[in-house]
Protein backbone atom coordinates (compact mmCIF):
# COMPACT_ATOMS: atom_id res chain seq x y z
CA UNK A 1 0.00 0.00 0.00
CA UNK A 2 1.28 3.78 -0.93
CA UNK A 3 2.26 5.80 1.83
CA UNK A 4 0.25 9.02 0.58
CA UNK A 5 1.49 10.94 3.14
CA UNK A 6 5.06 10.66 2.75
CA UNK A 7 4.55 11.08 -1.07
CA UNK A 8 2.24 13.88 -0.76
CA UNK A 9 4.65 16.64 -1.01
CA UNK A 10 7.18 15.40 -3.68
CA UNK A 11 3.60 14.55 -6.06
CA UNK A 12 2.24 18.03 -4.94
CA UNK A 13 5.85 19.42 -6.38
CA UNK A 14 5.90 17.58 -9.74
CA UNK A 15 2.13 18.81 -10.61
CA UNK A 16 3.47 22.69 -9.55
CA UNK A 17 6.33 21.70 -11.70
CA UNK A 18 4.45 20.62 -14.17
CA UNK A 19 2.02 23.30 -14.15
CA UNK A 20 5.05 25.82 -14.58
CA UNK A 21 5.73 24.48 -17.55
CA UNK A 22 5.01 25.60 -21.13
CA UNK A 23 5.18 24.74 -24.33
CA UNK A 24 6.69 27.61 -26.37
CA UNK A 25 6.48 28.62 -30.25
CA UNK A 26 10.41 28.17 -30.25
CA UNK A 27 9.36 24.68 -29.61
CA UNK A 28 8.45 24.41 -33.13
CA UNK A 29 11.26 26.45 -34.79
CA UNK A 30 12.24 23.41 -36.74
CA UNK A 31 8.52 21.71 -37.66
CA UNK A 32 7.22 22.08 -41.19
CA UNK A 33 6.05 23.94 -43.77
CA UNK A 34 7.49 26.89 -42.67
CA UNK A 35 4.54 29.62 -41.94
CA UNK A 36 4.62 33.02 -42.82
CA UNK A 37 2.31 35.45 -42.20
CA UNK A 38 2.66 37.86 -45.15
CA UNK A 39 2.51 34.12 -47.11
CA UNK A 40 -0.39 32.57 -45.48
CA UNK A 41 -2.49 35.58 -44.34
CA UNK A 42 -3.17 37.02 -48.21
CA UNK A 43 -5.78 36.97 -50.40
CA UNK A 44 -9.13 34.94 -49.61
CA UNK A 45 -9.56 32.42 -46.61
CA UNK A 46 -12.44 30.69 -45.29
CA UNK A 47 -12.66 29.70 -41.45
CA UNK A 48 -14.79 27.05 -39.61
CA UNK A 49 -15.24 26.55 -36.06
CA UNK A 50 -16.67 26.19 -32.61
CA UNK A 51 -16.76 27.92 -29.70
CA UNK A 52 -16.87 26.22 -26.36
CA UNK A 53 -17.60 26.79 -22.95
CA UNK A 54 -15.36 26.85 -19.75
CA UNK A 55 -16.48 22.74 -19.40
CA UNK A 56 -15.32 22.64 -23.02
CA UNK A 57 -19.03 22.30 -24.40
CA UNK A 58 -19.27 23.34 -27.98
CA UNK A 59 -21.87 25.68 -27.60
CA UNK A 60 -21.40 27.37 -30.90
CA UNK A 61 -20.47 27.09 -34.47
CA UNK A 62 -19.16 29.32 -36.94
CA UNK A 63 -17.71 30.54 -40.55
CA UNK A 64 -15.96 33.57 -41.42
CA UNK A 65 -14.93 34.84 -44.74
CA UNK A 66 -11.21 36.57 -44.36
CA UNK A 67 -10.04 39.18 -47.04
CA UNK A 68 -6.62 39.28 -46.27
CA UNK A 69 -3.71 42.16 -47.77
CA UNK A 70 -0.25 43.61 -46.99
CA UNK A 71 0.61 46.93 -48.20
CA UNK A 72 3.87 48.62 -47.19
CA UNK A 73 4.49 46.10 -44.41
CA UNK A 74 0.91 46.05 -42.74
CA UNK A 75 -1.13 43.18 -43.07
CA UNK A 76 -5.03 43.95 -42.75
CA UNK A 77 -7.58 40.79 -42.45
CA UNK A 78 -11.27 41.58 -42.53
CA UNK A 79 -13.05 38.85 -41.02
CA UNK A 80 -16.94 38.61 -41.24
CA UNK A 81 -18.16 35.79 -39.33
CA UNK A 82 -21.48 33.96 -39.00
CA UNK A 83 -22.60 31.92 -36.20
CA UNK A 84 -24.99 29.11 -36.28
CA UNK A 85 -27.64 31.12 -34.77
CA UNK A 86 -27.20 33.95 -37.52
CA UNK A 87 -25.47 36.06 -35.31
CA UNK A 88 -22.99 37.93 -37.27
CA UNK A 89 -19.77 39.72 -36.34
CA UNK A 90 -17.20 41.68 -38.36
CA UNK A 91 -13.79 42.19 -36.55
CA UNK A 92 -10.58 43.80 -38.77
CA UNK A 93 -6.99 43.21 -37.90
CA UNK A 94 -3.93 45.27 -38.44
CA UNK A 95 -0.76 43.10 -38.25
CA UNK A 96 2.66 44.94 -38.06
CA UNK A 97 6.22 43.02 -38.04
CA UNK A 98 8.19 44.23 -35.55
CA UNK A 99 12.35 44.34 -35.69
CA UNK A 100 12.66 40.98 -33.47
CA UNK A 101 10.91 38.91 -36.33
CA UNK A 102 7.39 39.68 -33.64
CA UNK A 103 4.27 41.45 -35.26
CA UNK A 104 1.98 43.74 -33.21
CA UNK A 105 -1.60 43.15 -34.06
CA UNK A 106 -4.54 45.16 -33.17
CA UNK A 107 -8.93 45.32 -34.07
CA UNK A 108 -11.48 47.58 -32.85
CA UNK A 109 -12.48 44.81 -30.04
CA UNK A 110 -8.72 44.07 -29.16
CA UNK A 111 -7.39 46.18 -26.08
CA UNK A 112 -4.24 47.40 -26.41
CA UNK A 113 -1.98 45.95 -28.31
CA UNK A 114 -1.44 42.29 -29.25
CA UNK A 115 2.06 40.04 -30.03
CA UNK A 116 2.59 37.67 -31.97
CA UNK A 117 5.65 35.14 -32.54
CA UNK A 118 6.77 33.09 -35.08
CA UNK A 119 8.75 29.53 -35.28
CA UNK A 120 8.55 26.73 -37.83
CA UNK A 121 4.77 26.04 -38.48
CA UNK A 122 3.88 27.81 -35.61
CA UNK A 123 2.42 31.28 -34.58
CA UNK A 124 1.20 32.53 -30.89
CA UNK A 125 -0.63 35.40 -30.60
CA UNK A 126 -1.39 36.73 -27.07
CA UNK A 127 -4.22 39.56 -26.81
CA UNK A 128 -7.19 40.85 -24.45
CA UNK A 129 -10.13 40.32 -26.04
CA UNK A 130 -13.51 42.51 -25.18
CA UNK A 131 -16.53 40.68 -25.60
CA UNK A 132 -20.02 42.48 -26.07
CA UNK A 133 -22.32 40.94 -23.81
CA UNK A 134 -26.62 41.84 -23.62
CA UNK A 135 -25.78 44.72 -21.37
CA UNK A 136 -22.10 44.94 -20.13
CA UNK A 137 -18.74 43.42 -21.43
CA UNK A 138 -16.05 41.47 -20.18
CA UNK A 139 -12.15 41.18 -21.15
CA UNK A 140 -10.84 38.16 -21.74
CA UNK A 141 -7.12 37.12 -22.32
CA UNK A 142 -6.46 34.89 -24.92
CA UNK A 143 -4.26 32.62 -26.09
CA UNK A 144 -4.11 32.21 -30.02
CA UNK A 145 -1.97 29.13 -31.14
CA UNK A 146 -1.73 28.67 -34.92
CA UNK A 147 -0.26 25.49 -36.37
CA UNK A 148 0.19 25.70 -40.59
CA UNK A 149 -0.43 21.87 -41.71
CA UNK A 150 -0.28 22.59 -45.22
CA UNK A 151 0.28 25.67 -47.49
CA UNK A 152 -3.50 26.49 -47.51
CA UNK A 153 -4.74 24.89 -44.32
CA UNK A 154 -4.17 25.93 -40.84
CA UNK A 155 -5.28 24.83 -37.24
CA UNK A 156 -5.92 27.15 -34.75
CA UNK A 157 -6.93 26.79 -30.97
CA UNK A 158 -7.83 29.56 -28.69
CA UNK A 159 -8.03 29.60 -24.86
CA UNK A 160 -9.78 32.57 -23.24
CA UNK A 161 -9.21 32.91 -19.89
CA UNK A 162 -10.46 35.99 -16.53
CA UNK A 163 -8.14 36.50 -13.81
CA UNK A 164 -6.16 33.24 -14.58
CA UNK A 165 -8.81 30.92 -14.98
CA UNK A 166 -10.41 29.17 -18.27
CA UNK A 167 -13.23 30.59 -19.56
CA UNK A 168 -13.64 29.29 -22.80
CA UNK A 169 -12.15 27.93 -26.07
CA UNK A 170 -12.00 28.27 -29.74
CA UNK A 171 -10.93 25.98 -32.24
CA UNK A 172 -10.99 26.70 -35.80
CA UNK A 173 -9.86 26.12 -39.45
CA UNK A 174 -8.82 28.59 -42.15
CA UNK A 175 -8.10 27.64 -45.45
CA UNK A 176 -6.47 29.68 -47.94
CA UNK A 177 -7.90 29.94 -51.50
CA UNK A 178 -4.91 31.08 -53.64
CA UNK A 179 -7.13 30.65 -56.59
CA UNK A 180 -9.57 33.72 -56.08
CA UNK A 181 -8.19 36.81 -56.29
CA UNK A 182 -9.15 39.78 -54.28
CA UNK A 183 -9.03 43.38 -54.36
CA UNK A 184 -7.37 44.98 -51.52
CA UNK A 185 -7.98 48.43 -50.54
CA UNK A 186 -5.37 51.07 -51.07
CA UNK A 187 -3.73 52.74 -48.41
């Protein structure tokens, strides 16, 4: 029979270890295809996706159409999303690449100022997130993780979390369409 008691501690100090640790997009600097934004993030995309609840319940569906363009550096992507129960939601983003290889990404429902990093296949994006709610709103951290699986297809899974703790989730699919062109507004 375990002693629980004189294992307590050291089991109680590999789950805080544990806990501590994280899995970082340098983790994937050498995992293919290779993703970059200005690449991936241009011309027309199409998401899919759910969004689930703190239990991870998928409570909702959705699919956006993404007009994506870089001019002079910046990379705008118009998103126009529509949920299952024909809810519909527009949000823009402004990607900028920074001088560390990082981009700075903002949208009108984005406090502050967002950051992104890049390795490999892989792209993080860390950002508060305000989310309209029937009569108040709430901020939300999230954390973006992008994974490129293919030259037009990539995964993406979002955890949102208040003061710490999980809130909710979003996973979702974008696939480019290299094949239809779009026209991008000028600067």
């Amino acid at each position: 029979m375990v002693n629980y008691m004189r294992y307590g501690p050291l089991l109680l100090m590999v789950f805080a270890l544990n806990a501590c640790t994280s899995v970082s997009v340098d983790d994937y600097a050498d995992s293919e295809p290779l993703f970059v934004p200005e690449s991936f993030f241009s011309g027309s995309l199409t998401a899919y996706g759910v969004v689930k609840n703190y239990k991870g319940f998928a409570s909702r569906s959705f699919a956006a159409d993404i007009t994506a363009c870089w001019q002079d550096g910046i990379g705008t992507l118009d998103e126009r999303f529509i949920f299952d129960d024909g809810e519909k939601q527009t949000r823009v983003w402004t990607l900028e690449k920074n001088l560390d290889g990082s981009y700075n990404a903002t949208a009108g429902d984005v406090r502050g100022v967002g950051r992104a990093r890049v390795a490999g296949n892989a792209m993080f994006l860390d950002y508060v997130l305000t989310i309209q709610l029937s009569d108040s709103s709430i901020d939300v951290a999230v954390d973006d993780r992008m994974y490129l699986v293919s030259e037009d297809v990539l995964i993406n899974e979002s955890t949102l979390t208040k003061l710490g703790l999980p809130v909710g989730g979003i996973v979702l699919t974008i696939i480019r369409h290299p094949e239809v062109s779009v026209a991008c507004p000028a600067v």
